[in-house]
C-alpha atoms as a PDB file:
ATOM      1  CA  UNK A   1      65.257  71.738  58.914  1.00  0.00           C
ATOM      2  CA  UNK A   2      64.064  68.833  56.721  1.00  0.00           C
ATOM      3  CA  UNK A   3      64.802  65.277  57.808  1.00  0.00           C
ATOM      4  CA  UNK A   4      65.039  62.956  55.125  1.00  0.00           C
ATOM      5  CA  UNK A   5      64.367  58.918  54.597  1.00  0.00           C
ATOM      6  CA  UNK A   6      66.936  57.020  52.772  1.00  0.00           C
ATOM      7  CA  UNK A   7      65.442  53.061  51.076  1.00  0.00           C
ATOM      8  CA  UNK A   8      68.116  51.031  49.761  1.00  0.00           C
ATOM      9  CA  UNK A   9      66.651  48.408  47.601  1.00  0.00           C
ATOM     10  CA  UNK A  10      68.049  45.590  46.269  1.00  0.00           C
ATOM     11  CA  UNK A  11      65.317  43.905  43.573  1.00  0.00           C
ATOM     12  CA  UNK A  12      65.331  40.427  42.544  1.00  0.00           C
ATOM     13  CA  UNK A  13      66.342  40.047  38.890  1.00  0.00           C
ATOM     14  CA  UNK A  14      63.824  40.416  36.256  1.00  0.00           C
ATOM     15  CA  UNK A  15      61.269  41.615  39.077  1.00  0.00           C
ATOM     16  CA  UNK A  16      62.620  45.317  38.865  1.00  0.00           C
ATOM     17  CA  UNK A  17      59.251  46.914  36.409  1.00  0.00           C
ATOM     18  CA  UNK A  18      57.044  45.321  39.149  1.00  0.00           C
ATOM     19  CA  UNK A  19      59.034  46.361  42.151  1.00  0.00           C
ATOM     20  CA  UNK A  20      58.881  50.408  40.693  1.00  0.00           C
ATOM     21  CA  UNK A  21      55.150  50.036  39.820  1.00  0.00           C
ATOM     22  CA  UNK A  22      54.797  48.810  43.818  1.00  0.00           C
ATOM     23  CA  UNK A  23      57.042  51.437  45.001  1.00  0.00           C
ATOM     24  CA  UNK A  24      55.150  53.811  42.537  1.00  0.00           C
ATOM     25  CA  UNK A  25      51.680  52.768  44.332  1.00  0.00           C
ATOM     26  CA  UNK A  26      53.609  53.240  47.857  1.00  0.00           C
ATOM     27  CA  UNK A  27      54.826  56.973  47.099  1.00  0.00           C
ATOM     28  CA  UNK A  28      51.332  58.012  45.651  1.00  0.00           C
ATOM     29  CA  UNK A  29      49.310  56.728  48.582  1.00  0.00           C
ATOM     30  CA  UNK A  30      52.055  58.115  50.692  1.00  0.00           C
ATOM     31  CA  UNK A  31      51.736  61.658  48.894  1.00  0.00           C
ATOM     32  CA  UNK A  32      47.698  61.402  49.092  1.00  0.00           C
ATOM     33  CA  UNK A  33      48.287  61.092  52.964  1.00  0.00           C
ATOM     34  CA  UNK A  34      50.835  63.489  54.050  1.00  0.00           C
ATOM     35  CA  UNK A  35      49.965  66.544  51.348  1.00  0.00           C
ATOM     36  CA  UNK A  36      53.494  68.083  49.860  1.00  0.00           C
ATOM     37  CA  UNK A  37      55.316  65.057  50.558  1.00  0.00           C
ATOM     38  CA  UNK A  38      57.518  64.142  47.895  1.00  0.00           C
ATOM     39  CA  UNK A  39      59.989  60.929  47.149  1.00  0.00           C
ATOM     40  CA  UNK A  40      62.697  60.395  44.314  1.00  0.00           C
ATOM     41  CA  UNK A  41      63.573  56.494  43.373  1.00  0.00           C
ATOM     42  CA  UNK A  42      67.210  56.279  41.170  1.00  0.00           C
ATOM     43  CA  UNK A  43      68.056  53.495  39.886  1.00  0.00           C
ATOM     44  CA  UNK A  44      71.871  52.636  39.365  1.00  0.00           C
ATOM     45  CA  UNK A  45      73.216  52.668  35.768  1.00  0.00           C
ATOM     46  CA  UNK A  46      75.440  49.853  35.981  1.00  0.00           C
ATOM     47  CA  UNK A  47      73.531  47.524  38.851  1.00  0.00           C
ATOM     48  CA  UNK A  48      70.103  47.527  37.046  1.00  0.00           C
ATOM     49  CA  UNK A  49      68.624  46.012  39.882  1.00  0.00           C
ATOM     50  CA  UNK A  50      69.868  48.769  42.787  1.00  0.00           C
ATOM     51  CA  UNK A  51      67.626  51.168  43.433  1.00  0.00           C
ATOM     52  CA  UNK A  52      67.594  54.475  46.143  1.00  0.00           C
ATOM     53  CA  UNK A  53      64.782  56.310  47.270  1.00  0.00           C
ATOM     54  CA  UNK A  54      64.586  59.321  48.965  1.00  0.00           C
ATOM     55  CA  UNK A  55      61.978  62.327  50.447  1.00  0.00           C
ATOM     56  CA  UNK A  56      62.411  64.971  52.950  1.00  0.00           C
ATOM     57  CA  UNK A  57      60.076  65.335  55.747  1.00  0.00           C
ATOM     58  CA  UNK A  58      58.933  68.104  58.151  1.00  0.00           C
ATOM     59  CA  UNK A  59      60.001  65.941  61.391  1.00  0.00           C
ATOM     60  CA  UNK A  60      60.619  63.041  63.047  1.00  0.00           C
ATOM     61  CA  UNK A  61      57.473  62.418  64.308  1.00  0.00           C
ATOM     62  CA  UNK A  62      56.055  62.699  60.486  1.00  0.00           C
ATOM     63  CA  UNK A  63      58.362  59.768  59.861  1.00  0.00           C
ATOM     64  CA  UNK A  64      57.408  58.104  62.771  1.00  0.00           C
ATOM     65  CA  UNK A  65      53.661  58.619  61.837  1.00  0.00           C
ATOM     66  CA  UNK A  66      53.848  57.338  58.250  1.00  0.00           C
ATOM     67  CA  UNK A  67      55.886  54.260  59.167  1.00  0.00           C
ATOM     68  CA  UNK A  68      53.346  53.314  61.705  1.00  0.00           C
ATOM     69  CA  UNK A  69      50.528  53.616  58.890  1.00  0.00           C
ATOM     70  CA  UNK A  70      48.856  51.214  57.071  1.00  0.00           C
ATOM     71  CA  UNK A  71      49.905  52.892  53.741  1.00  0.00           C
ATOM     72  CA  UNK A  72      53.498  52.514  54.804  1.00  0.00           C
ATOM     73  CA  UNK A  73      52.665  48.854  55.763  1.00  0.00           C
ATOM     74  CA  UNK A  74      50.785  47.701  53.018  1.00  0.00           C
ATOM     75  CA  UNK A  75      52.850  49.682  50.851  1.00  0.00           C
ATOM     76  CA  UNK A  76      56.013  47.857  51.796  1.00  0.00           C
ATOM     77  CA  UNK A  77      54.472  44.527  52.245  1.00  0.00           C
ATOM     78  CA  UNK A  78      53.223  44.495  48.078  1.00  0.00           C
ATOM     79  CA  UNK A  79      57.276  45.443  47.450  1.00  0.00           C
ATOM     80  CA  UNK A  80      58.608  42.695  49.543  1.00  0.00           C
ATOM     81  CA  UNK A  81      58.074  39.863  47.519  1.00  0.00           C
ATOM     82  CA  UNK A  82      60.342  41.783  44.777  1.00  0.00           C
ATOM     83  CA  UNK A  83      62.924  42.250  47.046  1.00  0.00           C
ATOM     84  CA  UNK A  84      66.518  40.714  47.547  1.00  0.00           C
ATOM     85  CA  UNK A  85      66.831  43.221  50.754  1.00  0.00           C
ATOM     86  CA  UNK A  86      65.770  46.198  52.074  1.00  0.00           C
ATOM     87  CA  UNK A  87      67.645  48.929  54.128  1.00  0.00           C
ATOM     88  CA  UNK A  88      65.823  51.916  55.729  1.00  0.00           C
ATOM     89  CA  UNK A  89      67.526  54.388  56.726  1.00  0.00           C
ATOM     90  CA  UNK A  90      66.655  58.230  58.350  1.00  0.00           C
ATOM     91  CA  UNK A  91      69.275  60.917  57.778  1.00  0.00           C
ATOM     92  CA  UNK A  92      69.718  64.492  58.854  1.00  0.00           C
ATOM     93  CA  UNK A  93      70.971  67.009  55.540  1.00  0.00           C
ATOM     94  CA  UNK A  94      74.566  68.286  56.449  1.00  0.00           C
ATOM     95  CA  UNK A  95      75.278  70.699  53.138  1.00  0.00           C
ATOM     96  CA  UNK A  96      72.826  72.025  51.230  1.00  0.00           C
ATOM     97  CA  UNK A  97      73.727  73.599  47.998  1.00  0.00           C
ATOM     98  CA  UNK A  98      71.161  75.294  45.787  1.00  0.00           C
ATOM     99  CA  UNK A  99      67.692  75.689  46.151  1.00  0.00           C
END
């Protein structure tokens, strides 16, 4: 079973094309270094500058590994300056519907 990462994000006003094109970078370096990763970033409709990002991993350890990475670390260091706050967050899937 797949265990996912959850990013909160909280952008600073007017810095919210900049923070996706980081967060862009971030997930394509990320998807160059674990093969078949994938990510999602939603943005709310009515707080412009709320954003939530998502991916499912193979394991904890995968996690684990790619937090402990430079990728991950330089990756979240070039968002940080666009950021109001940041929460992390790993989560086990409860109900899955669908494919």
């Amino acid at each position: 079973m797949a265990v996912y990462t959850v990013g909160i994000w909280r952008v600073k006003p007017g810095e919210e094309d900049a923070f996706v094109s980081a967060w862009r970078d971030l997930a394509t370096a990320t998807a160059n270094d674990y093969p078949g990763a994938t990510a999602v970033l939603l943005r709310d409709r009515e707080t412009s500058n709320l954003f939530i990002s998502a991916g499912p991993w193979t394991s904890l350890d995968q996690i684990e590994d790619w937090r402990a990475s430079a990728t991950f670390t330089s990756g979240v260091g070039a968002i940080r300056p666009h950021l109001e706050s940041f929460e992390p967050h790993t989560m086990d899937p409860v109900v899955t519907i669908g494919d």
